[in-house]
N, C-alpha and C. Protein backbone atom coordinates (compact mmCIF):
# COMPACT_ATOMS: atom_id res chain seq x y z
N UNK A 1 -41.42 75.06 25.81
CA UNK A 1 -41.33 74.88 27.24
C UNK A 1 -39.92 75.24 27.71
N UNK A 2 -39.80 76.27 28.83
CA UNK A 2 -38.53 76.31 29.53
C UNK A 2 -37.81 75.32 30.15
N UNK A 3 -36.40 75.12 29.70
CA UNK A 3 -35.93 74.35 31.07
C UNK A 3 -35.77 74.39 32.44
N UNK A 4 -35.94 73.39 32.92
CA UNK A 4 -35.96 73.54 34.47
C UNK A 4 -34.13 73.43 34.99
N UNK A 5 -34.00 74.09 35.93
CA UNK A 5 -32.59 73.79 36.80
C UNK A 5 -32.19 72.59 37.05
N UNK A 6 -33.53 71.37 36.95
CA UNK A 6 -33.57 69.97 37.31
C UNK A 6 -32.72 69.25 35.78
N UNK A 7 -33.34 70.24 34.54
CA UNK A 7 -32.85 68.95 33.56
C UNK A 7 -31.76 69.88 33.29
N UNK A 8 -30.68 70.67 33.71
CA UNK A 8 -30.27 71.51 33.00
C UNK A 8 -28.88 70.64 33.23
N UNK A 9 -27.75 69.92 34.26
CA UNK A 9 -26.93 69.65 34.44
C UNK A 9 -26.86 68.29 32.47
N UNK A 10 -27.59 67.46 32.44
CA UNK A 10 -27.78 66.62 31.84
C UNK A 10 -27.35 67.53 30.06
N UNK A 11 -28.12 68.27 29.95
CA UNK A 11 -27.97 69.24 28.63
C UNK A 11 -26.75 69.56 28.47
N UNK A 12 -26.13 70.57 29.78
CA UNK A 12 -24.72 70.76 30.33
C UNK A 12 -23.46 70.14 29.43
N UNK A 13 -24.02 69.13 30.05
CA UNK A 13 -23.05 67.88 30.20
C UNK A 13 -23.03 67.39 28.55
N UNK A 14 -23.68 67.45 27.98
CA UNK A 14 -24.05 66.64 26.25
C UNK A 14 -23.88 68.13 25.48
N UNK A 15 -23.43 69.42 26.03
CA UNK A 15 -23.60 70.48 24.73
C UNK A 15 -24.74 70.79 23.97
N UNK A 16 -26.04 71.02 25.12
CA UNK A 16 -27.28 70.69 24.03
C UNK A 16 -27.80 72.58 24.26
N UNK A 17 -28.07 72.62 23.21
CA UNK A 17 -28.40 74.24 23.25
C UNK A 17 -30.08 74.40 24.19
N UNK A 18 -30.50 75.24 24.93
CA UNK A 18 -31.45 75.24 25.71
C UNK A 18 -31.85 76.60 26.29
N UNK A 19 -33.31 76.68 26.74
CA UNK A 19 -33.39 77.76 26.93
C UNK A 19 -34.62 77.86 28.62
N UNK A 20 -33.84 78.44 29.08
CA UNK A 20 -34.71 78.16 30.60
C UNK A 20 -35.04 79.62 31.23
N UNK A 21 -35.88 79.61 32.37
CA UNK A 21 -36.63 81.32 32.48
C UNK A 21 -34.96 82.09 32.89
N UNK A 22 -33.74 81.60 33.73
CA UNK A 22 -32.36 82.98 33.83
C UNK A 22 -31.55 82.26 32.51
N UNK A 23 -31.32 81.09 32.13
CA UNK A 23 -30.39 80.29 31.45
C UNK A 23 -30.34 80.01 29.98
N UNK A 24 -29.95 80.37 29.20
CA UNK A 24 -29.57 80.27 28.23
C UNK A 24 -28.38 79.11 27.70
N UNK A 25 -28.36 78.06 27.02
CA UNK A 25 -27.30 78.01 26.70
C UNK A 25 -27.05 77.68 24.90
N UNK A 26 -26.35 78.03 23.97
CA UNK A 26 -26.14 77.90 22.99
C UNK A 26 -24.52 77.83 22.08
N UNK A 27 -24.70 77.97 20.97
CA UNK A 27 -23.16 77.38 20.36
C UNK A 27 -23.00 79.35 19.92
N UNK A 28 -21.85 79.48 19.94
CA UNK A 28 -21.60 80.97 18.94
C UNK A 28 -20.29 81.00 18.90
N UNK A 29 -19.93 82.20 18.64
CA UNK A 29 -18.24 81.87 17.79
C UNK A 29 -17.44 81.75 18.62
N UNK A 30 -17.66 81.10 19.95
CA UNK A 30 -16.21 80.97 21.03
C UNK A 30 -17.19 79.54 21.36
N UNK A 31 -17.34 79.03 20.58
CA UNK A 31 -18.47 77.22 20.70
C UNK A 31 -19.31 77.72 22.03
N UNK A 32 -19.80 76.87 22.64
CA UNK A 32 -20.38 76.23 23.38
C UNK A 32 -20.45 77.66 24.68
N UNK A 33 -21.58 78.66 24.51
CA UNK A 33 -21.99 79.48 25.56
C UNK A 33 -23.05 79.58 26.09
N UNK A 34 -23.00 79.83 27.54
CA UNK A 34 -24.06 79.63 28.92
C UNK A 34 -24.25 81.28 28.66
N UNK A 35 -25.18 81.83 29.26
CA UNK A 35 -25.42 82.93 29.82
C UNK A 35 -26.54 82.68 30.65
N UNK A 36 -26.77 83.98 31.82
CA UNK A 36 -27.72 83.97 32.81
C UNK A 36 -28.04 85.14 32.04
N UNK A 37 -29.38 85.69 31.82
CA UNK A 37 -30.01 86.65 31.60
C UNK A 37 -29.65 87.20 30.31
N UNK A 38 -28.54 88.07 30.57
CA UNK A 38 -27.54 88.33 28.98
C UNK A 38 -26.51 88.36 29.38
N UNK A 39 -25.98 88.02 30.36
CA UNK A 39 -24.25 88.12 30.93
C UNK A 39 -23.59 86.62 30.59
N UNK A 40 -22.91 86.85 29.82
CA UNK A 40 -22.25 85.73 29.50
C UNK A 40 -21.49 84.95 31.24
N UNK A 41 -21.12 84.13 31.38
CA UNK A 41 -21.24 82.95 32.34
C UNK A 41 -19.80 82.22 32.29
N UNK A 42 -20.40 81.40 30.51
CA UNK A 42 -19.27 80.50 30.15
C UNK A 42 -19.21 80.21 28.62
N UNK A 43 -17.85 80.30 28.10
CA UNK A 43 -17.60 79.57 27.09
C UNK A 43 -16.33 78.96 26.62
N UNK A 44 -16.79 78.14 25.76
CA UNK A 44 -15.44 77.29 25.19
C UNK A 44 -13.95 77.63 25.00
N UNK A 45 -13.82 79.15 25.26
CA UNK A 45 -12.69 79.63 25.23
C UNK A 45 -11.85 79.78 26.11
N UNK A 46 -12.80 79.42 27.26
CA UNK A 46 -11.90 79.01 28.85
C UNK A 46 -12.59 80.60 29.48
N UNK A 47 -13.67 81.01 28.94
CA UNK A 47 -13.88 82.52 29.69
C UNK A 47 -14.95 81.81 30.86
N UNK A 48 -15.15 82.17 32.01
CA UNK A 48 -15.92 81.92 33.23
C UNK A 48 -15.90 83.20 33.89
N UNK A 49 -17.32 83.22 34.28
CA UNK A 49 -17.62 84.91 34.65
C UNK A 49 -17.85 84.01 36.39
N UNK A 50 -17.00 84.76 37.16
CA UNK A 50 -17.73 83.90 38.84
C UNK A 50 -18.09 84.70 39.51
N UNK A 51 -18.38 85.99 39.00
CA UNK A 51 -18.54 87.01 39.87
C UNK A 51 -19.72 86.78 40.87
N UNK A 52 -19.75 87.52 42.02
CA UNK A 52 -21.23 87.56 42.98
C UNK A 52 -22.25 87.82 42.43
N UNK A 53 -23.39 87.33 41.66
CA UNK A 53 -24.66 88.66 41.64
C UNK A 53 -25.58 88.23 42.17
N UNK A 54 -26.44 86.96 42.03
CA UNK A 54 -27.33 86.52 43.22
C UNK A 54 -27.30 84.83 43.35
N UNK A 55 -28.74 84.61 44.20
CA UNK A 55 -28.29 83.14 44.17
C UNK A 55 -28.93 82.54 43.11
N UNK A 56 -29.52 82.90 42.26
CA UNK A 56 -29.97 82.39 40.53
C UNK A 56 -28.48 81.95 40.25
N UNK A 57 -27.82 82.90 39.91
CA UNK A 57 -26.99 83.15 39.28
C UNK A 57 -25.69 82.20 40.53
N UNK A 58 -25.57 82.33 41.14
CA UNK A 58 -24.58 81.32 41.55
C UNK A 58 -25.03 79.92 41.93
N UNK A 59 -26.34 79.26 41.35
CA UNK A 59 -26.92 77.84 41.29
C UNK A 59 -26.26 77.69 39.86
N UNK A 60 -26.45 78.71 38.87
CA UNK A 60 -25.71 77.74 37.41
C UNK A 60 -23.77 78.16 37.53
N UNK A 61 -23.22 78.82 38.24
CA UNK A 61 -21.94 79.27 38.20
C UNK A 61 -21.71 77.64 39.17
N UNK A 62 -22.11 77.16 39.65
CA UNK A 62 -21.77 76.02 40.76
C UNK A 62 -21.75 74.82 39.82
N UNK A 63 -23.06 74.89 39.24
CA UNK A 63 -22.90 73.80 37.84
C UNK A 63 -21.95 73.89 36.99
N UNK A 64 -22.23 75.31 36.88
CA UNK A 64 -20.79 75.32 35.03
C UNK A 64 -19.31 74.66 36.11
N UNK A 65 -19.21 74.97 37.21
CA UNK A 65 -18.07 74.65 38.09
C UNK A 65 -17.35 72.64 38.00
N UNK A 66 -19.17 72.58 38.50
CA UNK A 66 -18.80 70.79 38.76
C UNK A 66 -18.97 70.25 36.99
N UNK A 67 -19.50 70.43 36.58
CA UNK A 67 -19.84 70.03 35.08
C UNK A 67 -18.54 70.64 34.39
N UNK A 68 -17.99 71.37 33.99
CA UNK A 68 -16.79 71.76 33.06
C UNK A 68 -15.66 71.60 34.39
N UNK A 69 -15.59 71.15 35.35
CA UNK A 69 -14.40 71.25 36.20
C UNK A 69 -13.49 72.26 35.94
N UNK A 70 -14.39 73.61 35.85
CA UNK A 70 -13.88 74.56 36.81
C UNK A 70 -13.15 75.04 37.99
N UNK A 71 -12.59 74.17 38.76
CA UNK A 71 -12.54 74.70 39.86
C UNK A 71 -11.10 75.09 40.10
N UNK A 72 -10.05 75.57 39.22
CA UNK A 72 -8.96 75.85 39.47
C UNK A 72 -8.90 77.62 39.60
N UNK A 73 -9.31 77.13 41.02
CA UNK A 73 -9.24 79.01 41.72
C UNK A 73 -10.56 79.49 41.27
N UNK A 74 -11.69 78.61 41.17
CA UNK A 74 -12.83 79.18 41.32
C UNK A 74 -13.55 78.88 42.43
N UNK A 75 -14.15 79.61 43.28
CA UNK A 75 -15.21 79.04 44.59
C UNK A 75 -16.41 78.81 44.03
N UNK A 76 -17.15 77.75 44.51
CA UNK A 76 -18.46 77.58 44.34
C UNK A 76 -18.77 78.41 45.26
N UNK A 77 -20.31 79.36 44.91
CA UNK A 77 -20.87 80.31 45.70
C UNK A 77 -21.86 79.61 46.54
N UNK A 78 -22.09 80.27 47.39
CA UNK A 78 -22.69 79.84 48.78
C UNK A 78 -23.03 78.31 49.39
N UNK A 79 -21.52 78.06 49.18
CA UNK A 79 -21.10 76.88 50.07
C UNK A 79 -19.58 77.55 51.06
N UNK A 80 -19.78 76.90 52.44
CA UNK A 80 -18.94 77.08 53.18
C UNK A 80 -18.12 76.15 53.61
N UNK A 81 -17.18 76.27 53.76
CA UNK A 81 -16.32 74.98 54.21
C UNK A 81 -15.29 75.19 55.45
């Protein structure tokens, strides 16, 4: 069974390897990596991909954001302030 976007913060958060219909996340040689589709995202090495590509993809860039506290000079995507 895929994960849902619903249980995905919780996994996130505990390092649990998972696999959902854009989301990926698993351990490999930079620990602990997210990817959306095959584009790496995030990993343990301090790499964070924030680029624009859609709003799939900037619902888990917003998570990896609030969950790894990201946010030094990263924007969460499509929020306005």
């Amino acid at each position: 069974m895929k994960t849902t976007y619903k249980d995905m913060p919780n996994l996130l958060v505990n390092r649990v390897e998972f696999a959902g219909n854009s989301v990926t996340a698993m351990y490999g040689v930079n620990g602990y990596s997210v990817y959306s589709y095959s584009t790496l995202i995030y990993d343990d090495s301090g790499y964070f991909n924030n680029e624009s590509y859609s709003s799939t993809r900037s619902t888990i860039q917003n998570m990896l954001i609030d969950i790894f506290e990201l946010n030094n000079g990263n924007k969460r995507r499509g929020v306005t302030k």
